[in-house]
Protein backbone atom coordinates (compact mmCIF):
# COMPACT_ATOMS: atom_id res chain seq x y z
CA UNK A 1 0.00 0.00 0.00
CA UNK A 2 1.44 3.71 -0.16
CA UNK A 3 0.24 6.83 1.81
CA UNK A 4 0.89 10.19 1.80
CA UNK A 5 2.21 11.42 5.68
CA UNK A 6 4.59 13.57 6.96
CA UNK A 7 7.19 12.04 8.90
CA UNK A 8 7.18 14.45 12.14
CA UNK A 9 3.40 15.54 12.17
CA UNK A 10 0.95 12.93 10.66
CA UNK A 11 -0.26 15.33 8.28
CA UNK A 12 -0.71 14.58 4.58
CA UNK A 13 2.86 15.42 2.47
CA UNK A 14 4.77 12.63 1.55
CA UNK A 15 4.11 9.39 0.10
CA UNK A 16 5.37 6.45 1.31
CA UNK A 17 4.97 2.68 0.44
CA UNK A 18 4.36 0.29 3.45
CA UNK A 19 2.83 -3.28 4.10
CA UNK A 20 1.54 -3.93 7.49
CA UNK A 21 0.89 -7.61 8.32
CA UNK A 22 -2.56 -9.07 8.89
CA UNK A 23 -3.24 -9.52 12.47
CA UNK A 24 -6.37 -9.80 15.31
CA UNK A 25 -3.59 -7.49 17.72
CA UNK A 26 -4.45 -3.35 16.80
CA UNK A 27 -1.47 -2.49 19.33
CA UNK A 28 1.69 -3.85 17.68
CA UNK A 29 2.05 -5.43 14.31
CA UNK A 30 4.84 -5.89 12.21
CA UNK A 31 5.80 -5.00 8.14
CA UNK A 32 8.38 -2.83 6.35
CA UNK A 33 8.57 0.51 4.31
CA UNK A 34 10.42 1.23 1.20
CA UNK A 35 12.76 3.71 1.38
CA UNK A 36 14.78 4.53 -1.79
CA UNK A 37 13.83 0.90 -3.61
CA UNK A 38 14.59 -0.64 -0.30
CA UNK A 39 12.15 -2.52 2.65
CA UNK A 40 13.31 -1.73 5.70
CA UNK A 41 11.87 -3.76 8.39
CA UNK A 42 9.53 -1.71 10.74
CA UNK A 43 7.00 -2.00 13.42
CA UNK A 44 3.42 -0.23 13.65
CA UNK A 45 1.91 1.02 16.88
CA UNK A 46 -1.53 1.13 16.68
CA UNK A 47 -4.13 3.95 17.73
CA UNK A 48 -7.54 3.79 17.50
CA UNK A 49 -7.12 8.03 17.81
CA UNK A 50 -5.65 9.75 15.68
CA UNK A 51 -4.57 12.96 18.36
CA UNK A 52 -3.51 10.09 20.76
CA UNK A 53 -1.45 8.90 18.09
CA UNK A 54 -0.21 12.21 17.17
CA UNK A 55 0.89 12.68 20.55
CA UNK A 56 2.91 9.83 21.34
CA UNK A 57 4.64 10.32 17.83
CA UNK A 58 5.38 14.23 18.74
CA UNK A 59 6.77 12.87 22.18
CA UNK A 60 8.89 10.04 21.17
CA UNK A 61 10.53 12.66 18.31
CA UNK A 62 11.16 15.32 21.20
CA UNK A 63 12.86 12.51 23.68
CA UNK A 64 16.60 11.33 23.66
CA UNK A 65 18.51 8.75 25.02
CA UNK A 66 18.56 5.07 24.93
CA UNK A 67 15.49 4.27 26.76
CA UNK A 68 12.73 5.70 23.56
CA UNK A 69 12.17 3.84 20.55
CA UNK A 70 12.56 6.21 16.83
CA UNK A 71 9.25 6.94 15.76
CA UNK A 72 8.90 8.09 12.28
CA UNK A 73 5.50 8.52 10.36
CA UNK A 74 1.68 7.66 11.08
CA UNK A 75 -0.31 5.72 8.87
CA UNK A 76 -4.05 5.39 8.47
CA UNK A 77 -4.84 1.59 7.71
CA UNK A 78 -7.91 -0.40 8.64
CA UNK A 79 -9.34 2.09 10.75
CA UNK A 80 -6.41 2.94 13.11
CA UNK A 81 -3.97 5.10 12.99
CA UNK A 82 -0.34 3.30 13.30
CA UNK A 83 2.79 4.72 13.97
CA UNK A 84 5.88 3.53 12.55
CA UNK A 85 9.11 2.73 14.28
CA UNK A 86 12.20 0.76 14.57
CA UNK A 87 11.78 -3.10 14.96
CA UNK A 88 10.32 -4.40 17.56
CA UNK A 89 11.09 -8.00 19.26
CA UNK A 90 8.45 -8.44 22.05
CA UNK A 91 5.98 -6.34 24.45
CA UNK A 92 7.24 -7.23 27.36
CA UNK A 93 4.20 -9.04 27.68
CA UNK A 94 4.87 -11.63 25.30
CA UNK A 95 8.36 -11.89 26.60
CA UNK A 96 7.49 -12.87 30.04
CA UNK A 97 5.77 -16.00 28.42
CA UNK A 98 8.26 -17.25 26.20
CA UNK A 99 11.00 -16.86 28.56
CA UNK A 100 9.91 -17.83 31.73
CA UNK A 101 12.78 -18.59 33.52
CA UNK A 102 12.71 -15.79 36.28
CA UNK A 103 14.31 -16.92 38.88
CA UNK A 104 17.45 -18.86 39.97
CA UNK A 105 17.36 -19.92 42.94
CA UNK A 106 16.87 -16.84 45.00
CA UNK A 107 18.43 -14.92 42.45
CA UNK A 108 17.00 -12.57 39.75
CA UNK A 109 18.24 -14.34 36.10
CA UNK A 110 20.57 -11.67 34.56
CA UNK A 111 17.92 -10.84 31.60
CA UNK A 112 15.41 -9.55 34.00
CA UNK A 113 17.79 -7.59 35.88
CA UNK A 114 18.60 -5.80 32.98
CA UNK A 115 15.41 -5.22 31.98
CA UNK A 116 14.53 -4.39 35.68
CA UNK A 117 17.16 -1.88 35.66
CA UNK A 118 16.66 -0.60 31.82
CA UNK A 119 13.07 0.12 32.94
CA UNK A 120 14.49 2.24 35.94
CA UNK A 121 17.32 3.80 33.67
CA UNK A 122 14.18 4.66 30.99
CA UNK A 123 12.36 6.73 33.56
CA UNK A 124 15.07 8.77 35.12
CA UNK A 125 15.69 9.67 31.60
CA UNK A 126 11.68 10.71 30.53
CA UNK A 127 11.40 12.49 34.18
CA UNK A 128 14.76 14.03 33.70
CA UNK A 129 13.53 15.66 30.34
CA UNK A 130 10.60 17.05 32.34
CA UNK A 131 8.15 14.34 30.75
CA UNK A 132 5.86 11.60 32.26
CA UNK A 133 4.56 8.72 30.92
CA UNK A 134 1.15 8.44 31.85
CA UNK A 135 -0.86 4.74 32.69
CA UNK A 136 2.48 3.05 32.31
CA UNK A 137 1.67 -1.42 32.35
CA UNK A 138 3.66 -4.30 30.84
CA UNK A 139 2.05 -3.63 27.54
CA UNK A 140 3.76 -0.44 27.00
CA UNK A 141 7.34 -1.69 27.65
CA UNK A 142 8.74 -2.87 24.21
CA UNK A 143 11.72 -5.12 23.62
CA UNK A 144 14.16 -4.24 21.46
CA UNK A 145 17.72 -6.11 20.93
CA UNK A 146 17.15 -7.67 24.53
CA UNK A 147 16.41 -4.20 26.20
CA UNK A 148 13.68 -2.43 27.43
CA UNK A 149 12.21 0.38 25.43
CA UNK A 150 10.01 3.24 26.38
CA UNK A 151 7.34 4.40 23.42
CA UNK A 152 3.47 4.43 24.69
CA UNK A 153 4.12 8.00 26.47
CA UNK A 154 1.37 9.54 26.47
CA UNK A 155 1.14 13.07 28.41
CA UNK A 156 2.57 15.96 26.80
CA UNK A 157 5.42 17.95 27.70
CA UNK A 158 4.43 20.53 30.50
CA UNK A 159 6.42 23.74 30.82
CA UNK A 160 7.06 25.33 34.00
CA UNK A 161 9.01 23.50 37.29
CA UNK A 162 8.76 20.60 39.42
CA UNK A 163 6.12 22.58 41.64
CA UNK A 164 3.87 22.71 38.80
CA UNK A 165 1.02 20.34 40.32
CA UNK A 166 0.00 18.59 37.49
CA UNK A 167 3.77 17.48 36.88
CA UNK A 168 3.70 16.08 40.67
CA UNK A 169 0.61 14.86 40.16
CA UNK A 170 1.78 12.72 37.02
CA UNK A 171 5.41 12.29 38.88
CA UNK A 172 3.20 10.56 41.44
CA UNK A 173 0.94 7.92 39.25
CA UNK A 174 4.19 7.28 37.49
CA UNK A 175 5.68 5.96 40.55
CA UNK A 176 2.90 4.22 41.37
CA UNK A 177 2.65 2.69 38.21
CA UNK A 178 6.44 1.30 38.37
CA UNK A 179 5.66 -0.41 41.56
CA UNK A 180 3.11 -2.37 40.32
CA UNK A 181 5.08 -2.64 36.72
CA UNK A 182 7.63 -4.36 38.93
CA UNK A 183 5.68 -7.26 40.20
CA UNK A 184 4.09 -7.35 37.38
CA UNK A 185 7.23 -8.34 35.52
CA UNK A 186 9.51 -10.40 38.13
CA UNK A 187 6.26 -11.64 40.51
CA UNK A 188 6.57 -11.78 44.18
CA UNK A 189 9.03 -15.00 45.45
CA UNK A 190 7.43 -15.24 49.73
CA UNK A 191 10.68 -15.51 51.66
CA UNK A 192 13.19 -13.74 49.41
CA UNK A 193 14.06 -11.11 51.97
CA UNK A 194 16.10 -9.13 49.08
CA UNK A 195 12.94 -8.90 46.93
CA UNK A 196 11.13 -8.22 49.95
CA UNK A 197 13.73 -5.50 50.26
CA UNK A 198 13.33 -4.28 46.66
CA UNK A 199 9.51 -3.89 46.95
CA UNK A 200 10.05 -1.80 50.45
CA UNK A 201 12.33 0.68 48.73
CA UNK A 202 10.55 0.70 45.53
CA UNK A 203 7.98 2.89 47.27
CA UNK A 204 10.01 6.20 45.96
CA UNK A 205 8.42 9.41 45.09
CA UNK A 206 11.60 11.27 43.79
CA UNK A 207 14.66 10.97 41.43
CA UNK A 208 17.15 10.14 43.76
CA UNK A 209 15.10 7.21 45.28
CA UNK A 210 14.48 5.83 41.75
CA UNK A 211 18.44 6.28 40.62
CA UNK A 212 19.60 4.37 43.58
CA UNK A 213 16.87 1.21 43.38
CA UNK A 214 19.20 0.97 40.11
CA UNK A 215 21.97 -0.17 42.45
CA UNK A 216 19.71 -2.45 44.85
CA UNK A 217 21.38 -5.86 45.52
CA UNK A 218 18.33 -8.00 44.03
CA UNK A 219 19.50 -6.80 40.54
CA UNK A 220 23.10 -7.41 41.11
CA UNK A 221 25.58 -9.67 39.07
CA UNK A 222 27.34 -12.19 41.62
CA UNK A 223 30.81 -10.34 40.41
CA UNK A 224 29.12 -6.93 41.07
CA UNK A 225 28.28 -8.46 44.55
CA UNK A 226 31.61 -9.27 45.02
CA UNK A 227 33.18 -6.23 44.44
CA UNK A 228 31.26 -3.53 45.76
CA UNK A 229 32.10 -3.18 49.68
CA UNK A 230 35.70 -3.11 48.20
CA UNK A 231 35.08 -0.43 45.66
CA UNK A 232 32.66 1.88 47.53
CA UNK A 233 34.13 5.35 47.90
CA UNK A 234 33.64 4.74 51.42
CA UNK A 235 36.54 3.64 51.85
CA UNK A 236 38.63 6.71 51.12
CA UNK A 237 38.37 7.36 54.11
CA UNK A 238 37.87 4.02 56.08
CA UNK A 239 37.70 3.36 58.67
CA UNK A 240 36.61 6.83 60.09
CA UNK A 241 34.24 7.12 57.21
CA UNK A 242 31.10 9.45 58.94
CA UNK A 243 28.35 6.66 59.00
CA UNK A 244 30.60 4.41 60.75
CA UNK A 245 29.58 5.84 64.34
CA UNK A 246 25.82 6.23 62.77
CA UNK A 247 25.95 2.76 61.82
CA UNK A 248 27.01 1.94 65.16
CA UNK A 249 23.73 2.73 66.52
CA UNK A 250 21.89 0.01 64.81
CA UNK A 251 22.67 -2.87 66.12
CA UNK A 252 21.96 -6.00 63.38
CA UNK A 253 21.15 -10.09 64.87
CA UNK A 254 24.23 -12.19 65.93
CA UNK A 255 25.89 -11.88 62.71
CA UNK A 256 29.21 -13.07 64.37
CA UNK A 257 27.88 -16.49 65.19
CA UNK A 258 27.46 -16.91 61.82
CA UNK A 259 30.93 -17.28 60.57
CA UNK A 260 32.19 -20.67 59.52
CA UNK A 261 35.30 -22.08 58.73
CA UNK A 262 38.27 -20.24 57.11
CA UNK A 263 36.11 -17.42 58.01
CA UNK A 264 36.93 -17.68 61.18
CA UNK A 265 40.34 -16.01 61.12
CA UNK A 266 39.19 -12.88 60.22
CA UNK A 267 37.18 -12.63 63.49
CA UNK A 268 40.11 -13.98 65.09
CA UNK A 269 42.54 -11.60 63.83
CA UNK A 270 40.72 -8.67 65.17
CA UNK A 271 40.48 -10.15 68.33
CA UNK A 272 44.29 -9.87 68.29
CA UNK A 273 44.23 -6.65 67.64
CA UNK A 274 42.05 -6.17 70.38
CA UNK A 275 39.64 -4.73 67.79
CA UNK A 276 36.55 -7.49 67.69
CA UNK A 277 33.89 -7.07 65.46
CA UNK A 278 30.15 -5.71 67.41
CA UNK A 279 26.63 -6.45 66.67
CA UNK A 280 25.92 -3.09 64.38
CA UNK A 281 25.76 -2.29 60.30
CA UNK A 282 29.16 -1.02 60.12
CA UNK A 283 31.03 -3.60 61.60
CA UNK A 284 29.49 -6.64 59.21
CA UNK A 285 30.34 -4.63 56.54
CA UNK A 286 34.36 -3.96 57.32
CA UNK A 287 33.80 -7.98 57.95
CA UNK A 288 32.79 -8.57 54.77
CA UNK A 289 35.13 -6.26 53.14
CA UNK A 290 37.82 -8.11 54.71
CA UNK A 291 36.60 -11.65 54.27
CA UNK A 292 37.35 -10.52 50.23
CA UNK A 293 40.16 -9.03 50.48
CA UNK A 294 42.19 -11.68 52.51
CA UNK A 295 40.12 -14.52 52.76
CA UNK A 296 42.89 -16.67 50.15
CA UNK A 297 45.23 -15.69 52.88
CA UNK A 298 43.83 -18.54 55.03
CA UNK A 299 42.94 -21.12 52.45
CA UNK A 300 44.50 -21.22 48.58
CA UNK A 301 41.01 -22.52 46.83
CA UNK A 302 38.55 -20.10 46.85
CA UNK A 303 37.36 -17.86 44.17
CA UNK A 304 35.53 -15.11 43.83
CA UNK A 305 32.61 -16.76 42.72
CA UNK A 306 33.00 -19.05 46.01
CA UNK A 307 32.84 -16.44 48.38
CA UNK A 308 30.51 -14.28 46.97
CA UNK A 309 28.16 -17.38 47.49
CA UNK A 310 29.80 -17.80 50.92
CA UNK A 311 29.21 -14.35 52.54
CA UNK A 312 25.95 -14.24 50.87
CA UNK A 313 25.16 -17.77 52.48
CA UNK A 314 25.75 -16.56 56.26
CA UNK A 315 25.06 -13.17 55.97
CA UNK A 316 21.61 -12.99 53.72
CA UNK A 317 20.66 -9.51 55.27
CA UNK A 318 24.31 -7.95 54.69
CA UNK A 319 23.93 -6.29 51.22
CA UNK A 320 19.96 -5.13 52.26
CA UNK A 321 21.59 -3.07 55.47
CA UNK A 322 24.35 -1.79 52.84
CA UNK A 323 22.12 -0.31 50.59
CA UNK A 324 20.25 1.39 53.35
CA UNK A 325 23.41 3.18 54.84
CA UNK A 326 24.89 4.21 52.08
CA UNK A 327 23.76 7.19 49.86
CA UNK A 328 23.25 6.68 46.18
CA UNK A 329 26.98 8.27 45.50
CA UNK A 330 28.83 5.86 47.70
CA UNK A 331 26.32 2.76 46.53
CA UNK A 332 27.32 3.66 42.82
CA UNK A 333 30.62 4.16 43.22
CA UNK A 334 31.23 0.22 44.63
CA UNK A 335 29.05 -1.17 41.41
CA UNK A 336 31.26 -0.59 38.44
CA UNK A 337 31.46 -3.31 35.89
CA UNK A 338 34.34 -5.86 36.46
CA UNK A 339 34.03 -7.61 33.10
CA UNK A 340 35.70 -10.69 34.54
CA UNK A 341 36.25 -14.22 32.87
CA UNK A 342 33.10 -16.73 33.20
CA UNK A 343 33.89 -19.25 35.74
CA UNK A 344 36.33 -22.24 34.46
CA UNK A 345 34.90 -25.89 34.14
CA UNK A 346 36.35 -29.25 33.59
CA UNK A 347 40.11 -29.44 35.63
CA UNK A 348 41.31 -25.66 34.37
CA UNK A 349 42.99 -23.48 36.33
CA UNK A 350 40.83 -21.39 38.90
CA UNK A 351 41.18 -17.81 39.40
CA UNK A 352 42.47 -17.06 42.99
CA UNK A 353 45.05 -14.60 44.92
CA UNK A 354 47.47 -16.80 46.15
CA UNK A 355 50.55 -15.63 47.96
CA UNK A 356 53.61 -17.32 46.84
CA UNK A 357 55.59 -18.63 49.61
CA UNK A 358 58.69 -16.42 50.39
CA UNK A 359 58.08 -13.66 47.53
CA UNK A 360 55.57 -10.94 47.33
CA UNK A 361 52.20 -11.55 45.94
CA UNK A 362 52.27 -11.93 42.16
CA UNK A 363 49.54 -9.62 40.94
CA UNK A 364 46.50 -11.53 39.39
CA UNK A 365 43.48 -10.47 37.59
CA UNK A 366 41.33 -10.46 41.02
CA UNK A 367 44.09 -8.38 42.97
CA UNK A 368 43.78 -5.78 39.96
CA UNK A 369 40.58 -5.73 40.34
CA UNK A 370 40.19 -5.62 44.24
CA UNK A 371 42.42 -2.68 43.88
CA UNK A 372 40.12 0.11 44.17
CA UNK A 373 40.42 2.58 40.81
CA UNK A 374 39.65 5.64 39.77
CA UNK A 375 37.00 4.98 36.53
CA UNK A 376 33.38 5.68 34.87
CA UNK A 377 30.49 4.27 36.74
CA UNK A 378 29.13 1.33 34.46
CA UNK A 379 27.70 2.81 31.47
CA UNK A 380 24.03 1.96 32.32
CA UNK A 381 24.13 3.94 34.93
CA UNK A 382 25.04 7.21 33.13
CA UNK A 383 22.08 6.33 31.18
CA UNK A 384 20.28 7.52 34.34
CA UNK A 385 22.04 11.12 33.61
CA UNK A 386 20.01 13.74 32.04
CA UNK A 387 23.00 16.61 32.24
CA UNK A 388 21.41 19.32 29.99
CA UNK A 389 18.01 19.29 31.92
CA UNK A 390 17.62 19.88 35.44
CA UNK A 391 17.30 16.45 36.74
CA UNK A 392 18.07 14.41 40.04
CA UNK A 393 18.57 11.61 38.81
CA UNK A 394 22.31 10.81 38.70
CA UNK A 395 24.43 8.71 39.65
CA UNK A 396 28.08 9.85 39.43
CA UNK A 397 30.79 7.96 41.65
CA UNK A 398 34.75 9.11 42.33
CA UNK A 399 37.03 6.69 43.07
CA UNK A 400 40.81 6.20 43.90
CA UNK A 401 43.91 6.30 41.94
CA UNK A 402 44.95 3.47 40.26
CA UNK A 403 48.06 2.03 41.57
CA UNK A 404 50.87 -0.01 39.79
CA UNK A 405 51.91 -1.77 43.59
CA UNK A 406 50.65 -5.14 44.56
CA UNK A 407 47.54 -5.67 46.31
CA UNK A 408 49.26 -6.26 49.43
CA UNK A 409 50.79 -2.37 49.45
CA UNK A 410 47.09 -1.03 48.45
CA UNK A 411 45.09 -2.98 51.05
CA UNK A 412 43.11 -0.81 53.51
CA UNK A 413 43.41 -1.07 57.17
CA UNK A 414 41.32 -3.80 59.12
């Protein structure tokens, strides 16, 4: 079929030569459009109103960043109004049924934490541009390449500033809307205290709030897991950091008589020092920190896959009460991307930090890494960034300089 329609406003200009596929669904189909004697793949969101259409076209060609699918003409076929854009895989809808696999365990499977976390990455960015979305449900999350895209958004642009109450007022059903998106998409799992968690601090009402749920433990890689009470800014200034008497204050359950085996000598050696670890937030998490850091001083086996599972074993709270003490600065700063190997299989050799007898340390991939560095925040979370509007929601993170010395000359006091 061809059509006449202008590209940015609907209105009849230019012609164009489409084929939409036959289909009972009027919200997404699929087809292609011939530009210059070629078919380019495209898919049609359908309208059943042409100003509604109109609207979400004019919104999605206003938006940028990652988050927004390219819109780029509407077309009048079979009685709705369609708008064209880039190919689409699934609604999220659909995906949810043809890949059900959720869960792992108690663990979120890494394709729905990154959808979890595009979703929260693809609001920051439409509240950041002074935009809302507007009755937001798994039907108007698209999937596109594996990642979540943003294109049903339908209120308008509203000038003026946050005080404006019709912006709160939308600011407010959007975050209402997200909650329920949320379960909607990754279910409820009774007696997963982190998702528990999750669903407690997913009750936000500002930017901020929303950036940080980006870092919550629940949608955390194991390596990220690893990794972060070593990399947190934090400890630029450990172990006087400001929350530590704060944290203090709080006292946790008996953590302590929770430590097993080689774990046991890190307790011991502050006992030494005449420095024992209490019952409160702050002093589980300088264990923890120093379980990973010199843990292969006590045993030569374990990896960091191991004691990631380990810690997270006898201390199921730990990473909850972490995110709650720290700010969203300090929580960003200890979840950069490690890109480490996968773990090894079948009798090859297994990545650990052993300590050669009689020499210094011979600096391996984990002691490079455990050696905190100055560098970007991972790159999803600058997604969250919306630096030429006045938004909240970022989430930048300093670090420490990177050091050519061997772990052993970097480590941090216990």
């Amino acid at each position: 079929m061809a059509a006449q329609q202008d590209p940015t406003r609907g209105s009849i200009n230019v012609v164009v030569e489409y084929k939409i596929e036959d289909s009972t669904d009027n919200s997404i189909r699929h087809g292609w459009v011939k530009i210059q004697d070629m078919k380019v793949e495209r898919s049609f969101l359908g309208f059943e109103n042409e100003n509604e259409a109109k609207r979400v076209h004019k919104n999605l060609s206003k938006l940028q960043g990652v988050s927004f699918l390219k819109s780029y003409f509407i077309i009048k076929h079979q009685e709705h109004y369609w708008l064209a854009v880039d190919k689409i895989q699934y609604s999220l809808e659909k995906y949810k049924k043809e890949h059900s696999r959720i869960w792992n365990g108690s663990r979120l499977v890494s394709q729905y934490q990154d959808i979890i976390r595009g979703i929260i990455i693809g609001m920051c960015e439409l509240h950041g541009q002074r935009y809302t979305h507007g009755s937001l449900s798994i039907k108007d999350i698209l999937i596109v390449n594996d990642k979540p895209k943003f294109a049903f958004i339908r209120n308008e642009f509203l000038e003026g500033d946050n005080e404006c109450p019709i912006h709160k007022e939308n600011l407010g059903q959007d975050f209402e809307d997200l909650k329920i998106l949320f379960k909607k998409v990754i279910g409820t799992y009774p007696g997963n205290e982190e998702l528990n968690h999750f669903y407690e601090r997913a009750e936000v009402n500002n930017a901020l709030s929303l950036s940080k749920l980006y870092f919550h433990p629940i949608l955390m890689a194991p390596m990220e897991r690893f990794f972060q009470p070593v990399r947190m800014d934090t400890l630029e200034r450990y172990p006087d950091h400001e929350k530590a008497s704060n944290a203090r204050d709080h006292p946790t359950n008996d953590w302590i008589k929770e430590v097993k085996e080689y774990y046991e000598n890190i307790k011991t050696y502050a006992e030494e020092k005449k420095r024992p670890y209490r019952l409160n937030v702050w002093d589980l998490f300088k264990f923890v920190r120093n379980a990973i850091v010199h843990i292969n001083e006590y045993t030569k086996s374990k990896t960091e896959e191991d004691v990631e599972k380990e810690l997270s074993t006898m201390f199921p709270d730990s990473f909850n009460e972490i995110y709650d003490l720290f700010d969203l600065k300090e929580i960003a700063s200890g979840s950069r991307a490690t890109h480490l190997e996968s773990p090894t299989k079948d009798g090859q050799k297994r990545r650990t930090h052993q300590q050669s007898s009689g020499r210094p340390p011979k600096r391996t991939r984990l002691d490079h890494n455990l050696n905190p560095s100055k560098s970007e925040p991972p790159s999803s979370s600058r997604h969250c960034q919306s630096s030429q509007r006045r938004s909240h929601c970022q989430s930048s993170s300093s670090g420490h300089s990177q050091s050519s010395s061997s772990r052993y000359q970097t480590r941090r006091p216990r």
